[in-house]
N, C-alpha and C. Protein backbone atom coordinates (compact mmCIF):
# COMPACT_ATOMS: atom_id res chain seq x y z
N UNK A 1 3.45 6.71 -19.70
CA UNK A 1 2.85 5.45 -19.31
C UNK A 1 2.57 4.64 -20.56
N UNK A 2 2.82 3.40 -20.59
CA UNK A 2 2.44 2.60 -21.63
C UNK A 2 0.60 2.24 -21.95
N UNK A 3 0.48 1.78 -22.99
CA UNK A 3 -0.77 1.54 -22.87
C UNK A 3 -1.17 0.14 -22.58
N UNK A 4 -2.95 -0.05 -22.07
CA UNK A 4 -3.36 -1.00 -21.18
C UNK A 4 -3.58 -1.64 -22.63
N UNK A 5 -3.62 -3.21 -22.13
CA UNK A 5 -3.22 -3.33 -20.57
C UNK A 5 -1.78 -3.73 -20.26
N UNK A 6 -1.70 -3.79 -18.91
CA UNK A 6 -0.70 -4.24 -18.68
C UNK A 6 -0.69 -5.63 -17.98
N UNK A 7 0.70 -6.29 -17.90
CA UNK A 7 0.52 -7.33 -17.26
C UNK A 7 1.90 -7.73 -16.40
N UNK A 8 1.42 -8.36 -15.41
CA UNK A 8 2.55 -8.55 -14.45
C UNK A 8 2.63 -10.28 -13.67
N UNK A 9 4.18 -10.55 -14.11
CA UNK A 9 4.01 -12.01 -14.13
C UNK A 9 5.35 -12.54 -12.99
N UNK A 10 4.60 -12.85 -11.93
CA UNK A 10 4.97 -13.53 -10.79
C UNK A 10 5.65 -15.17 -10.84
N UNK A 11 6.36 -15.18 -10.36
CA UNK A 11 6.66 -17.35 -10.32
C UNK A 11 7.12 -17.45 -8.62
N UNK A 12 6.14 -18.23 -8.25
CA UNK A 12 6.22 -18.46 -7.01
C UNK A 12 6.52 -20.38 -7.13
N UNK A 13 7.91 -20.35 -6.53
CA UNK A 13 8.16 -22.18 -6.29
C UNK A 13 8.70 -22.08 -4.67
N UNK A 14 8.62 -23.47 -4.36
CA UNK A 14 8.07 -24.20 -2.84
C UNK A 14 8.71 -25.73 -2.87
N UNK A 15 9.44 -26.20 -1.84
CA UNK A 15 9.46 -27.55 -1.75
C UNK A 15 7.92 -27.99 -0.85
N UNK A 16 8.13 -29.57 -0.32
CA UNK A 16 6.76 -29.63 0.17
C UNK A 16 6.87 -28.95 1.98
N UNK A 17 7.74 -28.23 2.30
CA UNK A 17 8.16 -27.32 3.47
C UNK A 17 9.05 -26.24 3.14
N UNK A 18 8.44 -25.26 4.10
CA UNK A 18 9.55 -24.03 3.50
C UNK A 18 9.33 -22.85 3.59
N UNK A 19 9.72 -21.89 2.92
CA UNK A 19 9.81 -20.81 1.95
C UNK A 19 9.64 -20.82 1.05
N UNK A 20 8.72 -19.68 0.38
CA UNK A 20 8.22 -19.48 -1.08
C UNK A 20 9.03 -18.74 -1.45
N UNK A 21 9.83 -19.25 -2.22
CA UNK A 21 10.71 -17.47 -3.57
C UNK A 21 9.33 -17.18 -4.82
N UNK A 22 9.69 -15.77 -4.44
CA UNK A 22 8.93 -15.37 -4.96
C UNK A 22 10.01 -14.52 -6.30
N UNK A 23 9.45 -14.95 -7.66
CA UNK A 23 10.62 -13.91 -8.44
C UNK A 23 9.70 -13.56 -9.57
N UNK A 24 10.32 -12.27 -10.22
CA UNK A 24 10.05 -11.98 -11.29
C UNK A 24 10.94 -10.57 -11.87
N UNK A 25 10.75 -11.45 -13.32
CA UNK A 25 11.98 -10.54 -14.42
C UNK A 25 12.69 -9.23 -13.73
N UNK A 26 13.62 -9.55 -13.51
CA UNK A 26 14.12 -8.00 -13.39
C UNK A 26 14.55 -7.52 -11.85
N UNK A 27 13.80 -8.39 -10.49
CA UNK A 27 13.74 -8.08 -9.55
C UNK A 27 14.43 -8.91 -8.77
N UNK A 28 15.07 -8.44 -7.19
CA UNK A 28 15.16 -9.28 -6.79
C UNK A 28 14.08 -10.39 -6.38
N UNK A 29 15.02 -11.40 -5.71
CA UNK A 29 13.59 -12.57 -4.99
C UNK A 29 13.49 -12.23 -3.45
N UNK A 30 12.05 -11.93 -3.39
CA UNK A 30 11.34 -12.35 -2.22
C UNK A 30 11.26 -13.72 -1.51
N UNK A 31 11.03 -13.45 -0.16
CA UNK A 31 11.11 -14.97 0.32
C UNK A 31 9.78 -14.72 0.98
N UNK A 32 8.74 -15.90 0.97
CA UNK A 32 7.81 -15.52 1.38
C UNK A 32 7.53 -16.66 2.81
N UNK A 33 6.56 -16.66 3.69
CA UNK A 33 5.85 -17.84 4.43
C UNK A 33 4.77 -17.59 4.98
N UNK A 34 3.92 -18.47 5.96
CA UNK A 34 2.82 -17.98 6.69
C UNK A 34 3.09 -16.92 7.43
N UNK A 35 2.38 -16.38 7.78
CA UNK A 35 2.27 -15.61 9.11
C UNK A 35 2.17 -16.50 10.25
N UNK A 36 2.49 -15.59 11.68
CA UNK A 36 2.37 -16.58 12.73
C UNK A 36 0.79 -16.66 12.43
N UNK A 37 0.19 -16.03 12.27
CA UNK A 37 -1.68 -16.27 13.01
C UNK A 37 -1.86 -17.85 11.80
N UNK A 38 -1.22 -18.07 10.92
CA UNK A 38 -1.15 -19.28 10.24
C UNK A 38 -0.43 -20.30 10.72
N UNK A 39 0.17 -20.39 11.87
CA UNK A 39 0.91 -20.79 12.45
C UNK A 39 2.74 -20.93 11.88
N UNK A 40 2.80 -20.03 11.14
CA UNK A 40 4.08 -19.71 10.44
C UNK A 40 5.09 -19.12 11.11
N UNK A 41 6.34 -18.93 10.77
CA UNK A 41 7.65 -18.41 11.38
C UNK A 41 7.34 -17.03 12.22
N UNK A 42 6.56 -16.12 10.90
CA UNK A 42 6.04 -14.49 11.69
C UNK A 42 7.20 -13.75 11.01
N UNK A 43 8.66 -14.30 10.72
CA UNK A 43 9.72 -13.28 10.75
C UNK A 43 9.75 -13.19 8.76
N UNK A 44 8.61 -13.69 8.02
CA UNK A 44 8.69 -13.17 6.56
C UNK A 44 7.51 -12.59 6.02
N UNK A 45 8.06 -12.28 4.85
CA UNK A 45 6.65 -11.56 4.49
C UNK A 45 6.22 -12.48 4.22
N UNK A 46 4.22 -12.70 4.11
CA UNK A 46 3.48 -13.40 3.80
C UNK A 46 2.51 -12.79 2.85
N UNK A 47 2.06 -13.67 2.36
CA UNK A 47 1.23 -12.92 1.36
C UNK A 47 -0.28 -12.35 2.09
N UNK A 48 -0.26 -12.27 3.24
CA UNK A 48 -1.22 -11.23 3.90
C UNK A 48 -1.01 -9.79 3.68
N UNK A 49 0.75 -9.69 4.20
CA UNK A 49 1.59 -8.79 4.95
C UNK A 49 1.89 -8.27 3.07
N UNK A 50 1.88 -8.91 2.09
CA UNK A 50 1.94 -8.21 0.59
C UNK A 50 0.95 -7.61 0.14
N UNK A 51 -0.25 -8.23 0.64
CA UNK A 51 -1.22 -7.63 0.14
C UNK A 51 -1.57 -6.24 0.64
N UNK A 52 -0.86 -6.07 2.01
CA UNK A 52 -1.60 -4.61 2.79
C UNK A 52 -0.65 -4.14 2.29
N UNK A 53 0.66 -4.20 2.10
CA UNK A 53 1.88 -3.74 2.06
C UNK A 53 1.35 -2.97 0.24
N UNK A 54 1.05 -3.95 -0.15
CA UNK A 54 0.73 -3.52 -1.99
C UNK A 54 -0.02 -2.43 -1.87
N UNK A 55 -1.10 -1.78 -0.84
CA UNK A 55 -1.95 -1.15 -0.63
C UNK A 55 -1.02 0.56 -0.16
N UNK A 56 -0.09 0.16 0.55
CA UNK A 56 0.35 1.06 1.44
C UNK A 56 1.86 1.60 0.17
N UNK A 57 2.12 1.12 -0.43
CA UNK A 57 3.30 1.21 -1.68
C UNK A 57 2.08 2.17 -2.71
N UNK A 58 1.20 1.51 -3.13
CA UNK A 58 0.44 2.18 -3.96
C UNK A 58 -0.13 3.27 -3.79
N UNK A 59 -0.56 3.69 -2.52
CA UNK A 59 -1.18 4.50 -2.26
C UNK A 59 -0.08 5.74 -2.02
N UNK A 60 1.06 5.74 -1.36
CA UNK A 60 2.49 7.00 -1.78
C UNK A 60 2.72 7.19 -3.36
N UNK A 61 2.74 5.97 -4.16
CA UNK A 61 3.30 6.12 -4.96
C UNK A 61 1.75 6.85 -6.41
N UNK A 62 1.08 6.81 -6.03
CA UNK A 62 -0.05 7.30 -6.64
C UNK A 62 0.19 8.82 -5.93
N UNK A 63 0.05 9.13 -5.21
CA UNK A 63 0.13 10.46 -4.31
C UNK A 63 1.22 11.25 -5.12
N UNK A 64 1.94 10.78 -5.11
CA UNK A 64 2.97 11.46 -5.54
C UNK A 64 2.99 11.45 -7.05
N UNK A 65 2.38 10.78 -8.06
CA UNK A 65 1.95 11.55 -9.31
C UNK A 65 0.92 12.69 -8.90
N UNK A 66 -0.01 12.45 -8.72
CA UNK A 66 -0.73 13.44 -8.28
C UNK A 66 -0.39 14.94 -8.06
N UNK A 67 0.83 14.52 -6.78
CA UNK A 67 1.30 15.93 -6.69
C UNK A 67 2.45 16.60 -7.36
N UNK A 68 2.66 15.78 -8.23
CA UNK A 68 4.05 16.26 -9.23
C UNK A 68 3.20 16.86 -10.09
N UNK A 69 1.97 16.22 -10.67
CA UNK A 69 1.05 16.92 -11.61
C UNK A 69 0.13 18.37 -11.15
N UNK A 70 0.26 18.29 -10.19
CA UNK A 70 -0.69 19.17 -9.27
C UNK A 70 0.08 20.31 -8.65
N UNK A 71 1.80 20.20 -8.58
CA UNK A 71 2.84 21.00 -8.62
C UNK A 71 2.68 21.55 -6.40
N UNK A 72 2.09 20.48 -6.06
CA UNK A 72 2.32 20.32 -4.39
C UNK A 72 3.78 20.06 -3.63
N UNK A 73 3.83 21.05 -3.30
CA UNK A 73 5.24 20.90 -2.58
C UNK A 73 5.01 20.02 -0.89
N UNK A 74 5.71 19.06 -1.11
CA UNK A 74 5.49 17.97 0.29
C UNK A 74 6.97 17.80 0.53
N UNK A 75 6.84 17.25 1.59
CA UNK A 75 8.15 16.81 2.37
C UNK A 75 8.57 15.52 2.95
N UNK A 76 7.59 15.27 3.39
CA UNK A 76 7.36 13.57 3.84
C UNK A 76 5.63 12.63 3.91
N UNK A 77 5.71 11.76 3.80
CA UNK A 77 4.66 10.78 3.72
C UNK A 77 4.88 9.52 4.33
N UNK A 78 4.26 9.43 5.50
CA UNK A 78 4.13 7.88 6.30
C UNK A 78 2.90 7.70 5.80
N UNK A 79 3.04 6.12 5.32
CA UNK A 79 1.18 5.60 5.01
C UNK A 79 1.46 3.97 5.91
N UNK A 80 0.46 3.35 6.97
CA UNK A 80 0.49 2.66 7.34
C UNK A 80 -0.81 2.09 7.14
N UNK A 81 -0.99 0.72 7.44
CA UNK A 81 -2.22 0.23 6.50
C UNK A 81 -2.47 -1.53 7.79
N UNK A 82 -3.88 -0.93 7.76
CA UNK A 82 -3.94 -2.51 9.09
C UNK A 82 -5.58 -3.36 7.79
N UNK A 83 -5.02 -4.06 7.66
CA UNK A 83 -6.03 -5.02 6.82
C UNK A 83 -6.32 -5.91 7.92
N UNK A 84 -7.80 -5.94 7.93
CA UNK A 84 -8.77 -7.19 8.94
C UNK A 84 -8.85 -8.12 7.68
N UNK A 85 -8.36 -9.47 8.05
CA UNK A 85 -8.93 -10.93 7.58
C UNK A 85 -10.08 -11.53 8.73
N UNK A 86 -11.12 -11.72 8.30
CA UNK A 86 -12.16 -12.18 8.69
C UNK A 86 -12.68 -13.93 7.80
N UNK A 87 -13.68 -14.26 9.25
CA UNK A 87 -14.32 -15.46 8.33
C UNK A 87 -15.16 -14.74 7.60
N UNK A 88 -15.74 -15.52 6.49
CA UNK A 88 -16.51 -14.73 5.42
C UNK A 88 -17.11 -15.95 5.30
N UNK A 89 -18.11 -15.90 4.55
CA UNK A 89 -19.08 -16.78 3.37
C UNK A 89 -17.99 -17.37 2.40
N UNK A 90 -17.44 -18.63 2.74
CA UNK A 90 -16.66 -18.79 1.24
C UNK A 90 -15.28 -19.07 1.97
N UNK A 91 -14.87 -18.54 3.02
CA UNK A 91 -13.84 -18.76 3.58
C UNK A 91 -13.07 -17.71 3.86
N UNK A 92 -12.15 -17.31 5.25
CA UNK A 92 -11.34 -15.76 5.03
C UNK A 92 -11.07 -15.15 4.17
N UNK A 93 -11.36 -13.65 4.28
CA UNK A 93 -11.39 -12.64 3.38
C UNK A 93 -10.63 -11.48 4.15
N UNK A 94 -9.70 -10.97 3.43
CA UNK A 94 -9.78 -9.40 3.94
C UNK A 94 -11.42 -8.43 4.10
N UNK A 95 -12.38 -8.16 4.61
CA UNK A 95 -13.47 -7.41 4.95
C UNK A 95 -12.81 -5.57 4.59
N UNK A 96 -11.67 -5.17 5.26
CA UNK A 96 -11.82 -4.05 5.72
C UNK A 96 -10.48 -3.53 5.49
N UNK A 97 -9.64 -2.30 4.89
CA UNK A 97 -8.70 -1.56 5.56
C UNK A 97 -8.85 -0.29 6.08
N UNK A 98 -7.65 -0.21 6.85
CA UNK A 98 -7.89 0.84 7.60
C UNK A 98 -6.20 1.74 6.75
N UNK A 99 -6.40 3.19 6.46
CA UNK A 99 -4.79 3.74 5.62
C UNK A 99 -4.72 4.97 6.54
N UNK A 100 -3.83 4.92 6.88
CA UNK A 100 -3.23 5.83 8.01
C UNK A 100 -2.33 6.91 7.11
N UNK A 101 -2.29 7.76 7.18
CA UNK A 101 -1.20 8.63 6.24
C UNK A 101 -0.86 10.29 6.95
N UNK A 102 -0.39 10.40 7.04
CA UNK A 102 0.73 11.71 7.47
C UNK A 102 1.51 11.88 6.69
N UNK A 103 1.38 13.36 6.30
CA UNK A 103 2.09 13.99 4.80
C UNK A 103 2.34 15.09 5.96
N UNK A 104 3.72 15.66 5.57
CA UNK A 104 4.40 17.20 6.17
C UNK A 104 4.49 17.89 4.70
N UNK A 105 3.73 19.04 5.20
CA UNK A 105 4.52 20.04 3.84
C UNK A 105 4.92 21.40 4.52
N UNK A 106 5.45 22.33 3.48
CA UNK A 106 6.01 23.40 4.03
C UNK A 106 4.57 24.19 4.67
N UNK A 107 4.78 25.85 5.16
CA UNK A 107 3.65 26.23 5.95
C UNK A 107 3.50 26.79 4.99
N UNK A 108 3.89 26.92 3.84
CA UNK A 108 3.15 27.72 2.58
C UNK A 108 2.04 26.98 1.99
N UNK A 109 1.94 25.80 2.03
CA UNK A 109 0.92 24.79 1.27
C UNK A 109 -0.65 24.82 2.16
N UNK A 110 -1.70 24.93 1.50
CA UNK A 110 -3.14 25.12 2.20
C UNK A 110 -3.01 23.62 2.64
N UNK A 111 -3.08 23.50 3.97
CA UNK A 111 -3.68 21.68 4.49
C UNK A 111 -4.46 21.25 3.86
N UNK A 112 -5.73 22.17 2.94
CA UNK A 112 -6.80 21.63 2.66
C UNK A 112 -6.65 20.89 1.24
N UNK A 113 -5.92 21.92 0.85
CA UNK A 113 -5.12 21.11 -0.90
C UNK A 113 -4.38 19.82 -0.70
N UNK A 114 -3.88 19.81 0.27
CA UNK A 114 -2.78 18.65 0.43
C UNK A 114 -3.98 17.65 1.05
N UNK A 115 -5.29 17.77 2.06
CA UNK A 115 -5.55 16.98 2.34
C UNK A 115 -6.83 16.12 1.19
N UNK A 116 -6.73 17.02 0.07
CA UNK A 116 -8.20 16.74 -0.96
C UNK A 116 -6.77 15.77 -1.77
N UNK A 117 -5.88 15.78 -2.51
CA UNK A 117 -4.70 15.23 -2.87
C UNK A 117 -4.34 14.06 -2.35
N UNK A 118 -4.78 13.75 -1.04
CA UNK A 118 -4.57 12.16 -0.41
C UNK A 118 -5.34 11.82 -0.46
N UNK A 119 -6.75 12.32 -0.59
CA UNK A 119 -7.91 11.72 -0.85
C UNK A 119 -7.97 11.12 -2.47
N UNK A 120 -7.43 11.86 -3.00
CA UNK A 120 -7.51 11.50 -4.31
C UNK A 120 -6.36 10.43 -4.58
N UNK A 121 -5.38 10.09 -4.27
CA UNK A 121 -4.61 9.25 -3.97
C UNK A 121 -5.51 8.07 -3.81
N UNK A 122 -5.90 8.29 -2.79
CA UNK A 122 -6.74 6.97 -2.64
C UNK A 122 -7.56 6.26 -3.28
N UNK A 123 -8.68 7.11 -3.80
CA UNK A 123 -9.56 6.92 -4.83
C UNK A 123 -8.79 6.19 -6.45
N UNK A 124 -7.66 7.10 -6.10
CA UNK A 124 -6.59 6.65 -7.53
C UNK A 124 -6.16 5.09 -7.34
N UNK A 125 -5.68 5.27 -6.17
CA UNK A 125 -4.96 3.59 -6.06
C UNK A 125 -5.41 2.38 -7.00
N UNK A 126 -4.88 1.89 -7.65
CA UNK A 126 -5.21 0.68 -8.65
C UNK A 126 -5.41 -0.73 -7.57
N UNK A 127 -4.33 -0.89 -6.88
CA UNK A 127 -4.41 -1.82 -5.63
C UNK A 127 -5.73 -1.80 -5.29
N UNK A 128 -5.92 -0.90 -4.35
CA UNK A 128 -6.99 -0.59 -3.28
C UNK A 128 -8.75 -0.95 -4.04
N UNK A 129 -8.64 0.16 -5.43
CA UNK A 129 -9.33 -0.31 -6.18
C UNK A 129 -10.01 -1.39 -6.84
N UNK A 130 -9.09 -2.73 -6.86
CA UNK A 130 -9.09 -3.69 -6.95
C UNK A 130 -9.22 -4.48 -6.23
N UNK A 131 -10.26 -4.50 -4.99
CA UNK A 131 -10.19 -5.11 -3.46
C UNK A 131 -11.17 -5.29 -3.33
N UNK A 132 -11.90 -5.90 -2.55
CA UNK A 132 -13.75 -6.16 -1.95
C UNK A 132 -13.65 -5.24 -0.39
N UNK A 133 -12.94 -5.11 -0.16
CA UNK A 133 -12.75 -5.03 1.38
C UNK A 133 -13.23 -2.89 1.60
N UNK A 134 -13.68 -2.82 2.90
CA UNK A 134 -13.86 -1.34 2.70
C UNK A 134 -12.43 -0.47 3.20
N UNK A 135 -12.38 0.39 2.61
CA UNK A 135 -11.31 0.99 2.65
C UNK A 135 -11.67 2.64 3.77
N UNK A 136 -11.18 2.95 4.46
CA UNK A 136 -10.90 4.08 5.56
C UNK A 136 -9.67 4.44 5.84
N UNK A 137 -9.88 6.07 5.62
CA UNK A 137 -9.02 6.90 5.51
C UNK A 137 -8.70 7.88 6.28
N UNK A 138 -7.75 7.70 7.19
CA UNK A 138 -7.12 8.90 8.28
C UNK A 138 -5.96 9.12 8.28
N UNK A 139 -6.37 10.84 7.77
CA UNK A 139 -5.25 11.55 7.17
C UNK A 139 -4.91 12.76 8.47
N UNK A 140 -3.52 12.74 8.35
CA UNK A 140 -2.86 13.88 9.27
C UNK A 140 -2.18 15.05 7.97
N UNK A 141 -2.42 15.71 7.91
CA UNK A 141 -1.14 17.30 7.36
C UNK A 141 -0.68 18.04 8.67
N UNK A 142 0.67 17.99 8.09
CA UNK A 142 1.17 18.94 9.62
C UNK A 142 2.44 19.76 8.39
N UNK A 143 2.39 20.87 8.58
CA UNK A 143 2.66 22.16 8.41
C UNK A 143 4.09 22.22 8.92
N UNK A 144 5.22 22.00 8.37
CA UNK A 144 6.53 22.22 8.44
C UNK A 144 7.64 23.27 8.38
N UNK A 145 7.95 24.53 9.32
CA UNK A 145 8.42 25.50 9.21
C UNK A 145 10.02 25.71 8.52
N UNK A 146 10.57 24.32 9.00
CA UNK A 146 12.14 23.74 8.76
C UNK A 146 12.15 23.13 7.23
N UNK A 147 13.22 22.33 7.45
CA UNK A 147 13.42 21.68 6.02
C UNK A 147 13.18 20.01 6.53
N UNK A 148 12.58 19.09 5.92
CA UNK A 148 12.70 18.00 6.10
C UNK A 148 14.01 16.90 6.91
């Protein structure tokens, strides 16, 4: 890992209707718009749908240092992630997420190791970390006899 800090640099351009491209060095471009509840298309990502999405990317991808360091044998990981926008003091806010996660590992692995490991995942998340909103965590381990 490099040392902090780091920095990460976005360019978001727009006519005065549209789609937002979203680009930066190296990546492809995103296309961004409202959401329908903004009264938007619904069919792009929005920067609601990035922000939970940033939550739900971070939180596998933290997990999985964890368990490379921690030498956890896993098999699969669904993380799904429902962020409430609320009125707030100040104007809508995300208030709350909710992180859904189901990890399979083999039946050799203790559930309880694998389930203290997503916890820590979480706690790890830099995203999540970086949020006002409360964060809740429901975790599944299910015990895999086969191969993925």
């Amino acid at each position: 890992m490099k040392a902090f800090p780091h920095e990460y640099e976005v360019t978001a351009s727009a006519g005065v209707a549209g789609e937002v491209s979203l680009s930066s060095t190296g990546l492809e471009v995103l296309r961004s718009a409202p959401p329908a509840e903004f009264d938007g298309p619904g069919d792009r990502w929005s920067p609601e749908t990035l922000l939970v999405a940033s939550i739900a990317d971070c939180f596998i991808l933290t997990f999985r240092a964890i368990a490379r360091f921690k030498g956890l044998e896993w098999q699969d990981l669904q993380c799904s992630v429902v962020g409430t926008l609320e009125r707030a003091e100040g104007g809508p806010r995300f208030t709350r997420y909710l992180v859904k996660a189901r990890l399979v590992v083999p039946e050799t692995v203790d559930p309880a190791l694998a389930r203290n490991l997503l916890e820590k995942a979480e706690h790890g998340c830099l995203v999540s970390n970086s949020l006002n909103g409360e964060i809740t965590l429901e975790l599944d381990v299910v015990a895999n006899a086969g191969t993925p």
